[in-house]
PDB file of N, CA and C in Angstrom:
ATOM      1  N   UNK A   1     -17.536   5.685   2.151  1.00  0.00           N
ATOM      2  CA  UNK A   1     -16.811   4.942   3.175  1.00  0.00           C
ATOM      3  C   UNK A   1     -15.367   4.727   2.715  1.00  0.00           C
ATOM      4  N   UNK A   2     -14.528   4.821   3.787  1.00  0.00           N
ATOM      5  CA  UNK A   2     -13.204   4.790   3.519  1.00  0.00           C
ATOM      6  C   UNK A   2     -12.799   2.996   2.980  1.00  0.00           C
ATOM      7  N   UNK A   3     -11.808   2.546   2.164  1.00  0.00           N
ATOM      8  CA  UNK A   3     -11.500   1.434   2.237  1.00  0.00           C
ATOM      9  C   UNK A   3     -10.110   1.307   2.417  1.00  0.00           C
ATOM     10  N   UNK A   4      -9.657   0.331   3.294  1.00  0.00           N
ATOM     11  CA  UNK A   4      -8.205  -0.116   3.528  1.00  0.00           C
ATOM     12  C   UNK A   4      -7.832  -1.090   2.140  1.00  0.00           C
ATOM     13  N   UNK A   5      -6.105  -1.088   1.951  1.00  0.00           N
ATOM     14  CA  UNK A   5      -5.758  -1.819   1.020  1.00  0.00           C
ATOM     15  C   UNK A   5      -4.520  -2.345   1.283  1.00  0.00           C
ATOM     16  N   UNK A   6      -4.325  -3.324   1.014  1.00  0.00           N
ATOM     17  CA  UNK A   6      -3.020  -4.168   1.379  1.00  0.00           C
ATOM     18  C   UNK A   6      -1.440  -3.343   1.170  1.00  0.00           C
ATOM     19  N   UNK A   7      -1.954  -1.798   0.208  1.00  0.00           N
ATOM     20  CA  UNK A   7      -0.659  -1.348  -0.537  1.00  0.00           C
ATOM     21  C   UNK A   7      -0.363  -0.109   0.675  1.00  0.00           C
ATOM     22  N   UNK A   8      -1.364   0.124   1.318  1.00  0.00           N
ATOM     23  CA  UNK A   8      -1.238   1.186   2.257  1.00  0.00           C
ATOM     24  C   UNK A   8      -0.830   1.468   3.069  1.00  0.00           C
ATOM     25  N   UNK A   9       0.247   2.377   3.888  1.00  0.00           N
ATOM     26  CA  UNK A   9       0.884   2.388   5.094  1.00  0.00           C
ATOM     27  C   UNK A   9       0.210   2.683   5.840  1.00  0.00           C
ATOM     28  N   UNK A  10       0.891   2.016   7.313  1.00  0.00           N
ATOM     29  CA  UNK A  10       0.144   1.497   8.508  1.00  0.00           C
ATOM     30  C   UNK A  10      -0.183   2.835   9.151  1.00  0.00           C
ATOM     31  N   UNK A  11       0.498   3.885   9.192  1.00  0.00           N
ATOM     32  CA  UNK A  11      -0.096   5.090  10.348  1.00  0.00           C
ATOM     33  C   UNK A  11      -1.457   6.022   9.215  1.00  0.00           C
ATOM     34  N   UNK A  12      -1.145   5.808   7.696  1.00  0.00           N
ATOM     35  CA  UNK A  12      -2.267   6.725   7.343  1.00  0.00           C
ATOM     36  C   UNK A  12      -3.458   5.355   7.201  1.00  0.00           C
ATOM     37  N   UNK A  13      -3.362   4.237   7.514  1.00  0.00           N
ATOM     38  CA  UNK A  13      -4.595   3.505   7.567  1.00  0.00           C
ATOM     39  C   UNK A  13      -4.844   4.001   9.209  1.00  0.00           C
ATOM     40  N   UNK A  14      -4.057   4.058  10.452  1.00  0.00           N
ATOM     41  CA  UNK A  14      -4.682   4.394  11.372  1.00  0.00           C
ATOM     42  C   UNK A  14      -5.444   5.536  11.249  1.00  0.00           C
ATOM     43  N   UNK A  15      -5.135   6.486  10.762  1.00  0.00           N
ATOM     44  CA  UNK A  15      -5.626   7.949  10.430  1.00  0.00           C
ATOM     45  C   UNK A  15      -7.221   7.556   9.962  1.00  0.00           C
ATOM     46  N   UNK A  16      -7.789   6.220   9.316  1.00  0.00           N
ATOM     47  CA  UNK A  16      -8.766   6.602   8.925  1.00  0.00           C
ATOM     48  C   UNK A  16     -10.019   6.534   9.693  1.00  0.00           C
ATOM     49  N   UNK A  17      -9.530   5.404  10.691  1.00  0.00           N
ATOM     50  CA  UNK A  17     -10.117   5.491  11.892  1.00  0.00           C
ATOM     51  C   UNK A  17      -9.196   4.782  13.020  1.00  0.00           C
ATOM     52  N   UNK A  18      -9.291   5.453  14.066  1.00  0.00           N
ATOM     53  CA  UNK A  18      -8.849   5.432  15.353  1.00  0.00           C
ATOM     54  C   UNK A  18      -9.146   3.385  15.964  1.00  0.00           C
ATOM     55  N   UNK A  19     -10.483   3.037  15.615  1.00  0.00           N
ATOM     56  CA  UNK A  19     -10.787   1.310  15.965  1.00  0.00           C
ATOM     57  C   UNK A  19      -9.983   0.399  15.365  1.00  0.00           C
ATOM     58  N   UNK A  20      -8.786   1.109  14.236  1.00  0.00           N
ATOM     59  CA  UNK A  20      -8.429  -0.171  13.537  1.00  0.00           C
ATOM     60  C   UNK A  20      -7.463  -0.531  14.400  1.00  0.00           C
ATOM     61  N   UNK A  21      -6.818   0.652  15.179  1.00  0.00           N
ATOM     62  CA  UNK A  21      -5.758   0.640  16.219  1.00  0.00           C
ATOM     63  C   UNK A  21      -6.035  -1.182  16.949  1.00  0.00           C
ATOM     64  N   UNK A  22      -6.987  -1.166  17.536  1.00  0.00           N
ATOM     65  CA  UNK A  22      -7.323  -2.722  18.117  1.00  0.00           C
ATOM     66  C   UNK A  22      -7.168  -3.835  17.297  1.00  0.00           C
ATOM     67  N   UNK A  23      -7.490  -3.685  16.016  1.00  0.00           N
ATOM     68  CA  UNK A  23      -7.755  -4.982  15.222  1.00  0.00           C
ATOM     69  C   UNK A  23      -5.995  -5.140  15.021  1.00  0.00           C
ATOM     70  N   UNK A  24      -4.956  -4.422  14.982  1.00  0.00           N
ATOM     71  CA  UNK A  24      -3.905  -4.363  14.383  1.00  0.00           C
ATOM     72  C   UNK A  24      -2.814  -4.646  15.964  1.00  0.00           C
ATOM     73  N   UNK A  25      -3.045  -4.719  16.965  1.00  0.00           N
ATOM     74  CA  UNK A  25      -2.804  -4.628  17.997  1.00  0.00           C
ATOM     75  C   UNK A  25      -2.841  -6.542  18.709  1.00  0.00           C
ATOM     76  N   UNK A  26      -4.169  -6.909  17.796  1.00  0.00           N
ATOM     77  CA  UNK A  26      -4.780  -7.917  18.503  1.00  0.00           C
ATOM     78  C   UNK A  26      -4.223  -9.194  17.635  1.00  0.00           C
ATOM     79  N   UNK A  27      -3.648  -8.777  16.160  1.00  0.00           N
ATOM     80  CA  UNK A  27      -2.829  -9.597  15.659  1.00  0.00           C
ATOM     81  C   UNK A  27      -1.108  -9.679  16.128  1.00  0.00           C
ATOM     82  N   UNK A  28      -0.978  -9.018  16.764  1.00  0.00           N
ATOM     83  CA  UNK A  28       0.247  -8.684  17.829  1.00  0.00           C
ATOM     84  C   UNK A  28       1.511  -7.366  16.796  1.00  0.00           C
ATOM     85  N   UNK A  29       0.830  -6.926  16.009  1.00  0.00           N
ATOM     86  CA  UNK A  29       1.556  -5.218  15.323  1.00  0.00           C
ATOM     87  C   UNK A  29       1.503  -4.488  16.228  1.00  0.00           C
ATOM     88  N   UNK A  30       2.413  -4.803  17.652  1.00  0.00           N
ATOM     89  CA  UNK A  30       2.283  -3.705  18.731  1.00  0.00           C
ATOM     90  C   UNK A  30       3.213  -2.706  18.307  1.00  0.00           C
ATOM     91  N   UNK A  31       3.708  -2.685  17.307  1.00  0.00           N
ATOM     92  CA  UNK A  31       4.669  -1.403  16.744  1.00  0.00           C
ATOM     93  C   UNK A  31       4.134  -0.523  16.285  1.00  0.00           C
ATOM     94  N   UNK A  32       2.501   0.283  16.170  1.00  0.00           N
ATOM     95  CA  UNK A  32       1.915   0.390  15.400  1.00  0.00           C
ATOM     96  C   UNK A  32       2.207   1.992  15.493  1.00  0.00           C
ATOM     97  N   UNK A  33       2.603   2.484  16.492  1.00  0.00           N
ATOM     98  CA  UNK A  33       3.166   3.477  16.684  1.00  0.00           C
ATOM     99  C   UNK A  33       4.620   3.992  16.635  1.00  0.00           C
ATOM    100  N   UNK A  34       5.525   2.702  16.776  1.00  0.00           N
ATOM    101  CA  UNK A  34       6.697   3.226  15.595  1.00  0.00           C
ATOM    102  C   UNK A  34       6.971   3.458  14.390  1.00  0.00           C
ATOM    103  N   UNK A  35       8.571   4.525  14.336  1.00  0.00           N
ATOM    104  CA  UNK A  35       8.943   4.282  12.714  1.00  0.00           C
ATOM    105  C   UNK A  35       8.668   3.589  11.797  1.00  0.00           C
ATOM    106  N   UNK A  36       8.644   2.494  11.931  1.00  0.00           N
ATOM    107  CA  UNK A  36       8.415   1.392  11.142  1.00  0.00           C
ATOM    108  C   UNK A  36       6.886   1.578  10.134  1.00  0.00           C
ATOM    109  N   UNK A  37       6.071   2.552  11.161  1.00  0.00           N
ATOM    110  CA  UNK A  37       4.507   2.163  10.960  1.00  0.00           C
ATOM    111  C   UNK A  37       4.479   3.095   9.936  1.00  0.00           C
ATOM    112  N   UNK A  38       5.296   4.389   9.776  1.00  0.00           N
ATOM    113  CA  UNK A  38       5.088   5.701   8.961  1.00  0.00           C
ATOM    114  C   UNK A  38       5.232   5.211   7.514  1.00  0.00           C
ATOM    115  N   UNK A  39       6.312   3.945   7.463  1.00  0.00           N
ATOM    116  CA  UNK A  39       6.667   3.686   6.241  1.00  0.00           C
ATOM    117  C   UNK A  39       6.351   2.131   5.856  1.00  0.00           C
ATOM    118  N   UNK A  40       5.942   1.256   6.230  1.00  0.00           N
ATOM    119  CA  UNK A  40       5.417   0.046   6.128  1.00  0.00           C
ATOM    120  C   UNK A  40       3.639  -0.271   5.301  1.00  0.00           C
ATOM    121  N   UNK A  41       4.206  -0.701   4.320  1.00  0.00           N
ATOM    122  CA  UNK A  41       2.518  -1.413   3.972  1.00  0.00           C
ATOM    123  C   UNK A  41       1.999  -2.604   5.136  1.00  0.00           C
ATOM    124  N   UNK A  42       0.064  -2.233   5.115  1.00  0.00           N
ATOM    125  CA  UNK A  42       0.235  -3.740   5.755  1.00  0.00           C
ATOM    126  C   UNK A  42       0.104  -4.835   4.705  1.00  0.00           C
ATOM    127  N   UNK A  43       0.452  -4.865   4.112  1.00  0.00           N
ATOM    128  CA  UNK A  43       0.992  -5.943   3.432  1.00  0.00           C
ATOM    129  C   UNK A  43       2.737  -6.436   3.900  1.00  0.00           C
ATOM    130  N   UNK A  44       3.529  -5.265   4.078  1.00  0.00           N
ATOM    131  CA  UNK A  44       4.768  -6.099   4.893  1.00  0.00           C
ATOM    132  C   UNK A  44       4.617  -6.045   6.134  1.00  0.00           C
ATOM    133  N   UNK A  45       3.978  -5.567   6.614  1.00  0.00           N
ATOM    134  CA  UNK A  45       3.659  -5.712   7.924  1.00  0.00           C
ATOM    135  C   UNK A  45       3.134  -7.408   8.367  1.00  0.00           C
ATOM    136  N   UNK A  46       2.423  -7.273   7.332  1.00  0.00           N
ATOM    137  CA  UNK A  46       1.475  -8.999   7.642  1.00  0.00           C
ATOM    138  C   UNK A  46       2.637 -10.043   7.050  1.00  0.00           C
ATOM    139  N   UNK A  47       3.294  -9.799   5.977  1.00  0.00           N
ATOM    140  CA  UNK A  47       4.576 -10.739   5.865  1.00  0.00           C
ATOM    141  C   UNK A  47       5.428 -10.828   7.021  1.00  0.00           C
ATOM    142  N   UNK A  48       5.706  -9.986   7.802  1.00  0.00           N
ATOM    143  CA  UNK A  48       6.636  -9.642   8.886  1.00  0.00           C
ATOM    144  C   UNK A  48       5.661 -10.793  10.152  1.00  0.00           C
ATOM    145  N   UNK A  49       4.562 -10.618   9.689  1.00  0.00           N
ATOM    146  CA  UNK A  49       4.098 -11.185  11.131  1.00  0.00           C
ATOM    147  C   UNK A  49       3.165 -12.826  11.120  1.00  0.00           C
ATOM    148  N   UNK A  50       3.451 -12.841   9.819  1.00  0.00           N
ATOM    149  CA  UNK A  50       2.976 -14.345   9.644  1.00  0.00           C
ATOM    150  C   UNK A  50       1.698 -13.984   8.814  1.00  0.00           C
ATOM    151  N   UNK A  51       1.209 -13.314   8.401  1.00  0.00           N
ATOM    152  CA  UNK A  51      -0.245 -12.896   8.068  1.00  0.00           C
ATOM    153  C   UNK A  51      -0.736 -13.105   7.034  1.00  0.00           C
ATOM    154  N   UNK A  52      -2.094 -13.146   6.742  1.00  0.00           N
ATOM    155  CA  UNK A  52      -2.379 -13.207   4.842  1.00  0.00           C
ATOM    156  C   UNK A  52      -2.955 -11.424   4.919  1.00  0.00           C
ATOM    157  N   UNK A  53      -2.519 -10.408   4.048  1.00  0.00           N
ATOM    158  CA  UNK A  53      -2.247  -9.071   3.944  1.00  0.00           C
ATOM    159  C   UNK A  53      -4.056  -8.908   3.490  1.00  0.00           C
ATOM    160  N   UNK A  54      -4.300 -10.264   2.357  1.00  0.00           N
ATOM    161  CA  UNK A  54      -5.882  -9.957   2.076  1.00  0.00           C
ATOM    162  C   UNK A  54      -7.028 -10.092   3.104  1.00  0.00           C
ATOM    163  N   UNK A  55      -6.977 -11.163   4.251  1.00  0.00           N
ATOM    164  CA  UNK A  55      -7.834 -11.177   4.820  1.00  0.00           C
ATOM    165  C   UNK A  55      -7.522 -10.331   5.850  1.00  0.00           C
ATOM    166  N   UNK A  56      -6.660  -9.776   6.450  1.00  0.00           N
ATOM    167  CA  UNK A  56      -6.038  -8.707   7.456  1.00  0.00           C
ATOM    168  C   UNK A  56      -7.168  -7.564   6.822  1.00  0.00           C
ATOM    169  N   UNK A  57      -6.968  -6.655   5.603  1.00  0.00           N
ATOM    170  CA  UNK A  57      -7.311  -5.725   4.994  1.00  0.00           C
ATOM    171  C   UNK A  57      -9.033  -6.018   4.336  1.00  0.00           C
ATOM    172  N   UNK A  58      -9.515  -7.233   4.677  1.00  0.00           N
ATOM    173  CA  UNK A  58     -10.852  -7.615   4.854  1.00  0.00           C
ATOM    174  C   UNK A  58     -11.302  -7.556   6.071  1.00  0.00           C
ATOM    175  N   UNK A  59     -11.201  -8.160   7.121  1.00  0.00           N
ATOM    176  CA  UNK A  59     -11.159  -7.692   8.430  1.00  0.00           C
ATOM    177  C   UNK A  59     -11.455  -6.382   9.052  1.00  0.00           C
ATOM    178  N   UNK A  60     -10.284  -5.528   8.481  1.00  0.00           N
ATOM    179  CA  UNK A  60     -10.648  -4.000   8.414  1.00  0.00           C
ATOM    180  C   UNK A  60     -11.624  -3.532   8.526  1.00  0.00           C
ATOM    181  N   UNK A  61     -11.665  -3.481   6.688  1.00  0.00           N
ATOM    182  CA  UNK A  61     -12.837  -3.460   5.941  1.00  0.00           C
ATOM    183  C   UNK A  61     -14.000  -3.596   6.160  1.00  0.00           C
ATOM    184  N   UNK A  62     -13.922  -4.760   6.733  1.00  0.00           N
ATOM    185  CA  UNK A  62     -15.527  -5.253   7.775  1.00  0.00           C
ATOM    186  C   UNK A  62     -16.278  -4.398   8.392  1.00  0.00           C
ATOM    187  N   UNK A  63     -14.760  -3.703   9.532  1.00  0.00           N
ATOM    188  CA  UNK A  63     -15.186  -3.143  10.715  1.00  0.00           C
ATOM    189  C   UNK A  63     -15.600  -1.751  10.334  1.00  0.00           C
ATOM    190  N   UNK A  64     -14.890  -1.261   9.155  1.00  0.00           N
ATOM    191  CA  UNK A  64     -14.925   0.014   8.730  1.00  0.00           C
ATOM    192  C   UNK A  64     -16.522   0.445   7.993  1.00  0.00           C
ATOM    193  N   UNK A  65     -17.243  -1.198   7.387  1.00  0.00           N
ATOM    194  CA  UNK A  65     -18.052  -0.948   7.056  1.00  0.00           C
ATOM    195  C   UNK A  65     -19.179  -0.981   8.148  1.00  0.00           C
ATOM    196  N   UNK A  66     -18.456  -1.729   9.163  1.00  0.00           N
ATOM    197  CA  UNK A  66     -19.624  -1.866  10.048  1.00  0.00           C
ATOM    198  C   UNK A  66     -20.305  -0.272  11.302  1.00  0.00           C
ATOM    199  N   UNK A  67     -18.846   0.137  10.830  1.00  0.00           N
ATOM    200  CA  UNK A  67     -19.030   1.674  11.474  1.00  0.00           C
ATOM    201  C   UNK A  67     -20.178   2.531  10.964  1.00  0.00           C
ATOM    202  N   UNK A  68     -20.308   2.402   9.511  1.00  0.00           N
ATOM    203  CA  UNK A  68     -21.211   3.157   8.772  1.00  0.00           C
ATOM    204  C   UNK A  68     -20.678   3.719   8.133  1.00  0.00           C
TER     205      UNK A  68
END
């Protein structure tokens, strides 16, 4: 199973699955498809947006495990 990490940029965490698109959307990272996303950890991403980067990238994680 894939795991997300706080150090990782935002478009190759979308790459690992297509559902995280929502979870990242629903914290309001509607940029998730700009420039910004190619080169941004979510870790500054979640600084940028008020966030804690660990439970964001737990969250994930969750869902990623919950996929199978």
């Amino acid at each position: 199973m894939a795991k997300v990490t706080k150090d990782m940029i935002i478009s190759d965490i979308l790459q690992v699955d297509a559902g995280i698109a929502p979870i990242l959307l629903s914290k309001g990272m509607n940029c998730i498809g700009c420039p910004a996303a190619k080169g941004e950890t979510l870790e500054e991403a979640a600084v940028v947006h008020g966030m804690d980067a660990d439970a964001l990238a737990e969250e994930i994680n969750n869902y990623l495990e919950a996929q199978g």
